[in-house]
PDB file of N, CA and C in Angstrom:
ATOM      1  N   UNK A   1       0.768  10.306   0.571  1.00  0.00           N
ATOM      2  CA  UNK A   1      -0.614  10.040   0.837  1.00  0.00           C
ATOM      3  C   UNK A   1      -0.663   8.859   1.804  1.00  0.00           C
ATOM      4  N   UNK A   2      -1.854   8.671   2.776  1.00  0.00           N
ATOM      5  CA  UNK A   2      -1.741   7.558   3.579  1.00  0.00           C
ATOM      6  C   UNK A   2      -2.839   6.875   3.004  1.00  0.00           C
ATOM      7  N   UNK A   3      -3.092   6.012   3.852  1.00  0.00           N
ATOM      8  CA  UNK A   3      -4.567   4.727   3.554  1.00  0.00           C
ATOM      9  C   UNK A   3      -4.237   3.894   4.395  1.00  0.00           C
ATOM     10  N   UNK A   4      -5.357   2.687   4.955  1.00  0.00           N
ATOM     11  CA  UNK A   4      -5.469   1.706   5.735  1.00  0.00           C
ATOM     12  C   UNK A   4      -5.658   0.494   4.873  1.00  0.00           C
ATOM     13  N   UNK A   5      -4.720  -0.578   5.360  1.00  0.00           N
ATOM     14  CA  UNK A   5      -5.224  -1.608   4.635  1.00  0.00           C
ATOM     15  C   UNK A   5      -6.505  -2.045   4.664  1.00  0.00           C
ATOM     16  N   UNK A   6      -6.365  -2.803   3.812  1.00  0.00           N
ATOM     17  CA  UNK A   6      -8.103  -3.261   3.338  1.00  0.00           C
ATOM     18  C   UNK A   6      -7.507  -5.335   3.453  1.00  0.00           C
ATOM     19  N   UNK A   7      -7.233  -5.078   2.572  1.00  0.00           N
ATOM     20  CA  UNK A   7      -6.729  -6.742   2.749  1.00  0.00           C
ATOM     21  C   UNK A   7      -5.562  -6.875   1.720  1.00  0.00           C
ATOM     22  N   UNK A   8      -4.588  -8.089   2.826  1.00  0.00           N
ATOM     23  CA  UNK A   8      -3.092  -8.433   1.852  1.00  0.00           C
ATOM     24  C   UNK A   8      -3.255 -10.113   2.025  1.00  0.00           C
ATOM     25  N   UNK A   9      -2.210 -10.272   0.598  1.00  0.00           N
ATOM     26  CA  UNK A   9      -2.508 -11.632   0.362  1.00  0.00           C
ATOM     27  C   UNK A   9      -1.081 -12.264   0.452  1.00  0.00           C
ATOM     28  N   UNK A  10      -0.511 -13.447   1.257  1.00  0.00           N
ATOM     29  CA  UNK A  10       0.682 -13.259   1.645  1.00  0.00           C
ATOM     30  C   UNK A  10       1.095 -13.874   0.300  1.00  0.00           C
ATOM     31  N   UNK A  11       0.580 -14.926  -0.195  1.00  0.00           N
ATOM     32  CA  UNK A  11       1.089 -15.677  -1.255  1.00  0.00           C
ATOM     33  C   UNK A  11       1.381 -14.649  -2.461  1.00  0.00           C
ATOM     34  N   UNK A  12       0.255 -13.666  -3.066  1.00  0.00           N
ATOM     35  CA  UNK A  12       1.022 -12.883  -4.195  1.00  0.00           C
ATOM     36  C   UNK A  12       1.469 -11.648  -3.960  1.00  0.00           C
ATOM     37  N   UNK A  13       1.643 -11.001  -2.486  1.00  0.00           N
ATOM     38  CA  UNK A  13       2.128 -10.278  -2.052  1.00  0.00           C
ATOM     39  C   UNK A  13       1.551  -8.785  -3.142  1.00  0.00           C
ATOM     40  N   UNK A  14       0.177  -9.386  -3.192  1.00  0.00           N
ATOM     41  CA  UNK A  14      -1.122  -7.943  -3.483  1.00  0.00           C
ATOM     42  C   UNK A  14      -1.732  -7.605  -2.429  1.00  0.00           C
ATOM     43  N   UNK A  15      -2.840  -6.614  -2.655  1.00  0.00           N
ATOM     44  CA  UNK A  15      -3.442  -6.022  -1.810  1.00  0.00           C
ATOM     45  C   UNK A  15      -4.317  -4.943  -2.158  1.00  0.00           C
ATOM     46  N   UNK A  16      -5.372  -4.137  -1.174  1.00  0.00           N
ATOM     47  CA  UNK A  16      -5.438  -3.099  -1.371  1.00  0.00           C
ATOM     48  C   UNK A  16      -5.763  -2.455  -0.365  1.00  0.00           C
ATOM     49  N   UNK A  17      -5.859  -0.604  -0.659  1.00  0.00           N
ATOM     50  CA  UNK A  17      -6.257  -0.014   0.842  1.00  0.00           C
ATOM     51  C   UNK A  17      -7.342   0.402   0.533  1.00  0.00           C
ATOM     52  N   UNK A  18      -7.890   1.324   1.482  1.00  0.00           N
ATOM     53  CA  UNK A  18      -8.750   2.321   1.784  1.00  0.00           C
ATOM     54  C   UNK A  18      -8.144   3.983   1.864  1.00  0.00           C
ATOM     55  N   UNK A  19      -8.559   4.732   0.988  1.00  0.00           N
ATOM     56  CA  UNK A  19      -7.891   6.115   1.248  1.00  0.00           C
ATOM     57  C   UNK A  19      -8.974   6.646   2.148  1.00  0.00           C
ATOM     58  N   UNK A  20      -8.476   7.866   3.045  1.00  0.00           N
ATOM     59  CA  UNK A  20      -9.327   8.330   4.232  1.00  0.00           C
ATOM     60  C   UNK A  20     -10.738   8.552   3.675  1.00  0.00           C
ATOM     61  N   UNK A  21     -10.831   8.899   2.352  1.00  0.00           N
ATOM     62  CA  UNK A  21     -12.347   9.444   1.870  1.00  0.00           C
ATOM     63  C   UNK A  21     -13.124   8.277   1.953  1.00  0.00           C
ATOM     64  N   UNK A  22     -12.995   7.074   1.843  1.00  0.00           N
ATOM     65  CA  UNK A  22     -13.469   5.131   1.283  1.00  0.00           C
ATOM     66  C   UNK A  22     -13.062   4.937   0.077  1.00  0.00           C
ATOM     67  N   UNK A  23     -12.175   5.486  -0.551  1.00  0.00           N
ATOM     68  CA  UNK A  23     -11.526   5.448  -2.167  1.00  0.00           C
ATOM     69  C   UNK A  23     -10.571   3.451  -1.756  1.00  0.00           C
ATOM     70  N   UNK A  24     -11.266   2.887  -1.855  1.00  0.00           N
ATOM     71  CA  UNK A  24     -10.275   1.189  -2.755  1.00  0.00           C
ATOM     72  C   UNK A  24      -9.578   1.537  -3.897  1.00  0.00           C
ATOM     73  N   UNK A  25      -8.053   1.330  -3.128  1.00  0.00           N
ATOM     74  CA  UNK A  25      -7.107   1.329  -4.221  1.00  0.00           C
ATOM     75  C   UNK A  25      -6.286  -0.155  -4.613  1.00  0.00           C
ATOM     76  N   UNK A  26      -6.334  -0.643  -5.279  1.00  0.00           N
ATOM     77  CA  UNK A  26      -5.553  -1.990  -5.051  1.00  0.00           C
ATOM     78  C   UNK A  26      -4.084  -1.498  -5.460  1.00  0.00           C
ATOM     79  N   UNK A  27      -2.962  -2.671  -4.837  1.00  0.00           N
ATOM     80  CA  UNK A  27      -1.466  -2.305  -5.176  1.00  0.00           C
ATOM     81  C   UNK A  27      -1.041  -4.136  -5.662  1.00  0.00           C
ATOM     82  N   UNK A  28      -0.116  -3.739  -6.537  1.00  0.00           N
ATOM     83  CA  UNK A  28       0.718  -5.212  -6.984  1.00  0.00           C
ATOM     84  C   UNK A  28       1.849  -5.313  -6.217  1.00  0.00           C
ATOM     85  N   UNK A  29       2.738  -6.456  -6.628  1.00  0.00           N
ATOM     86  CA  UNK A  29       4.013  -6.766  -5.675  1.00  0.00           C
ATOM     87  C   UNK A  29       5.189  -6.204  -6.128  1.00  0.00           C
ATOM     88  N   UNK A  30       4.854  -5.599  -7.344  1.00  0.00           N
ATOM     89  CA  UNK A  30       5.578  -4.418  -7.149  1.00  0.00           C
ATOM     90  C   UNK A  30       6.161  -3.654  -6.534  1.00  0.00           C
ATOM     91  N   UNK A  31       4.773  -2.907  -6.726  1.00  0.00           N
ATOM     92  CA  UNK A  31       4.537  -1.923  -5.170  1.00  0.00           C
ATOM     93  C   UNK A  31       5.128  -2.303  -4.090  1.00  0.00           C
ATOM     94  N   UNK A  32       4.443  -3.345  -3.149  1.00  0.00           N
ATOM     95  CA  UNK A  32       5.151  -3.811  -2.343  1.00  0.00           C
ATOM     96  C   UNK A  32       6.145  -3.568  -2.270  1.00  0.00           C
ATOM     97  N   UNK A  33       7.121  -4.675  -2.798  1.00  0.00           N
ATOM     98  CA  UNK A  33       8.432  -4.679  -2.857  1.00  0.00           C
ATOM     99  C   UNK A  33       9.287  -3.878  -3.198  1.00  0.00           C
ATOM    100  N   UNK A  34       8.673  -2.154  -3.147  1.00  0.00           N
ATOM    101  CA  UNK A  34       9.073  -1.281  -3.772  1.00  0.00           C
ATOM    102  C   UNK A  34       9.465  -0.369  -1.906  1.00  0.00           C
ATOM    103  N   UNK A  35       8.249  -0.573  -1.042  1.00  0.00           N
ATOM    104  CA  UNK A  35       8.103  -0.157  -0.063  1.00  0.00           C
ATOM    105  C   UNK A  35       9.111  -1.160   1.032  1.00  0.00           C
ATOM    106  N   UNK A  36      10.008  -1.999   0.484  1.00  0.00           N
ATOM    107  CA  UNK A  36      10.808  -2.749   1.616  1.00  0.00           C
ATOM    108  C   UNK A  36       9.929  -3.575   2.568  1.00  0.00           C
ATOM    109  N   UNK A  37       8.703  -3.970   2.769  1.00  0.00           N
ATOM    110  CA  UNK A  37       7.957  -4.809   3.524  1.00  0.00           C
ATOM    111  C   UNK A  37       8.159  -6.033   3.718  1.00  0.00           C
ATOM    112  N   UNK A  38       7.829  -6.778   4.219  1.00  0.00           N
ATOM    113  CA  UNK A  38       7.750  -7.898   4.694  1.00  0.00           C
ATOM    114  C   UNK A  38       6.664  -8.328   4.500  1.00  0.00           C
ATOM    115  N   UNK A  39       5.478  -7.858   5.715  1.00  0.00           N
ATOM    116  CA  UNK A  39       4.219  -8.148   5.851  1.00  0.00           C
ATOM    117  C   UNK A  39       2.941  -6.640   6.185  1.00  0.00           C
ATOM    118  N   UNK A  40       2.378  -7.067   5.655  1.00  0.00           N
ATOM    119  CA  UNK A  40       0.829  -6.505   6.023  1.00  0.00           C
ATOM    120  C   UNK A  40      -0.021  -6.784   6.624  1.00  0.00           C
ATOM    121  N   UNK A  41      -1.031  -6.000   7.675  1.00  0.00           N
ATOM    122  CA  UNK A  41      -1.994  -6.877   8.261  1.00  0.00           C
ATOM    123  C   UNK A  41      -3.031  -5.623   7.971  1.00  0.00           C
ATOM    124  N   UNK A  42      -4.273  -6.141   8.336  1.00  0.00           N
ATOM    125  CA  UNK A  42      -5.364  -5.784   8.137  1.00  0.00           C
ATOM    126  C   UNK A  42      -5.892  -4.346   8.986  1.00  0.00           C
ATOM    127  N   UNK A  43      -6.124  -3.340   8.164  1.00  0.00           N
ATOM    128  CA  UNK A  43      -5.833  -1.729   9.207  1.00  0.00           C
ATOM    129  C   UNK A  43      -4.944  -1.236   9.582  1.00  0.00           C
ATOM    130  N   UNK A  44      -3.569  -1.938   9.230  1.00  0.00           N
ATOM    131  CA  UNK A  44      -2.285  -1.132   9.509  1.00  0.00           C
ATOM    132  C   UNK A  44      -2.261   0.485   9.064  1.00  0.00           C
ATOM    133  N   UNK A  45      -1.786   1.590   9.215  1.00  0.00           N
ATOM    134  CA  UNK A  45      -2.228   2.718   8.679  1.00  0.00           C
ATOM    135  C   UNK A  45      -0.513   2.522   7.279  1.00  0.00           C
ATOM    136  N   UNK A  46      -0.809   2.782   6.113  1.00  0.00           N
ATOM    137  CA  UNK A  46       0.722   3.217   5.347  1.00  0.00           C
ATOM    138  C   UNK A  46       0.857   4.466   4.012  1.00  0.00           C
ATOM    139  N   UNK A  47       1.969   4.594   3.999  1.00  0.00           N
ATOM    140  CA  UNK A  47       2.108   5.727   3.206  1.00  0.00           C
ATOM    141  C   UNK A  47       2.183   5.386   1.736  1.00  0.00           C
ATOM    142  N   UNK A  48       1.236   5.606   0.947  1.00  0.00           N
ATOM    143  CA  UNK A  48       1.621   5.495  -0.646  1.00  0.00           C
ATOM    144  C   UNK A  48       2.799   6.330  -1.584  1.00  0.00           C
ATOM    145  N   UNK A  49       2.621   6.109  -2.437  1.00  0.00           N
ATOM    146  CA  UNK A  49       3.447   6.912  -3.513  1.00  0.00           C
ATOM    147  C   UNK A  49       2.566   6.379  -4.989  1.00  0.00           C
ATOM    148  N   UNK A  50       1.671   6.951  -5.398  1.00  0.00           N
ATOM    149  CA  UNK A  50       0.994   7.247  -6.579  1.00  0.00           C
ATOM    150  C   UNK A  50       2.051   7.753  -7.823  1.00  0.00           C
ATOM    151  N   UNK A  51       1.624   6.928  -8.799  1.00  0.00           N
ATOM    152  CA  UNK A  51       2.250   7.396 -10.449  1.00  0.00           C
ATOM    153  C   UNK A  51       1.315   8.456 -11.168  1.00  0.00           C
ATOM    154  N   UNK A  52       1.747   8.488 -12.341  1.00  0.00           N
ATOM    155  CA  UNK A  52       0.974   9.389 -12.989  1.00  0.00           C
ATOM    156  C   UNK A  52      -0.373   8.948 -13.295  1.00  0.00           C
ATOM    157  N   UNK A  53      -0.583   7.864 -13.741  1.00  0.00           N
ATOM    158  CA  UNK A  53      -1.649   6.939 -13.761  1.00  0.00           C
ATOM    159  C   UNK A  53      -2.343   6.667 -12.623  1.00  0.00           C
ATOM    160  N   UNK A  54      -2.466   7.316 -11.660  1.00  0.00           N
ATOM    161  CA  UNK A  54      -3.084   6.914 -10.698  1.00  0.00           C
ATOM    162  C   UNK A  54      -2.772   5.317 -10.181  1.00  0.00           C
ATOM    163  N   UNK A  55      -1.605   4.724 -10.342  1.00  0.00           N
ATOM    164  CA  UNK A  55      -1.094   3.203  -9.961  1.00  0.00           C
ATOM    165  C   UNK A  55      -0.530   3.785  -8.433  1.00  0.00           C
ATOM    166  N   UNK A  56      -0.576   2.849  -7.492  1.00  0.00           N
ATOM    167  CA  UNK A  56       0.231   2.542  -6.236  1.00  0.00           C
ATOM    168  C   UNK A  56       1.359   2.585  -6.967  1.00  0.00           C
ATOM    169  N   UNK A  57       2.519   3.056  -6.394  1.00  0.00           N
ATOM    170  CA  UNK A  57       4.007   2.742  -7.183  1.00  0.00           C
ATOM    171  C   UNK A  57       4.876   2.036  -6.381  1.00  0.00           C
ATOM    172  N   UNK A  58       4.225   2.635  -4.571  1.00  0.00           N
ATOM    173  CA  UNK A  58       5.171   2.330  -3.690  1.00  0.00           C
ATOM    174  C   UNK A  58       4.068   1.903  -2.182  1.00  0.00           C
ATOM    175  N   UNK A  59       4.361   0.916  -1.286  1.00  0.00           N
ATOM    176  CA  UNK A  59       3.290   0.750  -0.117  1.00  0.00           C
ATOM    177  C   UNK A  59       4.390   0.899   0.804  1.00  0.00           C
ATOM    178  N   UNK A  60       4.573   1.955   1.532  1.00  0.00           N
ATOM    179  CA  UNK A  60       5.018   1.434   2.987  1.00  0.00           C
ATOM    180  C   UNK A  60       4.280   1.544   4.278  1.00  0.00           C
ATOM    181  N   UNK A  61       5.331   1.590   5.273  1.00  0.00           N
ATOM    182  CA  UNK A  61       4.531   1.915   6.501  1.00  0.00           C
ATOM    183  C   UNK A  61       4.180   3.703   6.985  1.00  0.00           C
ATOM    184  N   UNK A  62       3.568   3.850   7.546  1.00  0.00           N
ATOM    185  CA  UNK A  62       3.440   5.363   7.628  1.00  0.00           C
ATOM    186  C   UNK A  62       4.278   5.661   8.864  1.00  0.00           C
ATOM    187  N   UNK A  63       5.188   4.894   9.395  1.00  0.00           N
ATOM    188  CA  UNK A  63       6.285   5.564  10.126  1.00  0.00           C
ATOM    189  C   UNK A  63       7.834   5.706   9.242  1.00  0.00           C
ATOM    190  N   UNK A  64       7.551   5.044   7.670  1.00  0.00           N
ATOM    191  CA  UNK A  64       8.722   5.084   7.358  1.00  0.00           C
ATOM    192  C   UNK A  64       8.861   6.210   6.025  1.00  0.00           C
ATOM    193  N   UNK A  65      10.001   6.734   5.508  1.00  0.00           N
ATOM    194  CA  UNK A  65       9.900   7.551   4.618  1.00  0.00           C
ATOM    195  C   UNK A  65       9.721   6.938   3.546  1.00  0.00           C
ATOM    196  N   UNK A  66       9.185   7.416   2.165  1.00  0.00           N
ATOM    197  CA  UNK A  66       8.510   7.094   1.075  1.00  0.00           C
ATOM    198  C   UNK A  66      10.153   7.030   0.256  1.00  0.00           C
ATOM    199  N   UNK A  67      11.257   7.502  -0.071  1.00  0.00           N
ATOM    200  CA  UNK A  67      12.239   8.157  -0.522  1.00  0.00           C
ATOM    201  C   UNK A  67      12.643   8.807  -1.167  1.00  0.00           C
TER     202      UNK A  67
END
């Protein structure tokens, strides 16, 4: 699934996006750090990976593979 950021916070390395419909999803640093990132900026386009729970599991970039 993709989405656009919405806003990242460098200090707790949270965030959330926008899914194409206007769905706000927030992600933890988890997540993040699940997706190999570094940094986020504001409208970057990236690829999720959703749990069963409807949680972010994974944030990357949408040029990179999910795995």
């Amino acid at each position: 699934m993709q989405a656009t950021v919405k806003e990242f916070d460098t200090r707790t390395r949270t965030g959330s996006v926008l899914l194409d419909d206007g769905t706000e999803l927030p992600f933890d640093a988890e997540a993040f750090a699940a997706g190999g990132l570094r940094l986020l900026r504001f409208g970057q386009r990236v690829n999720l990976a959703v749990d069963d729970d409807d949680r972010i599991s994974v944030v990357t970039l949408s040029t990179f593979p999910l795995g």
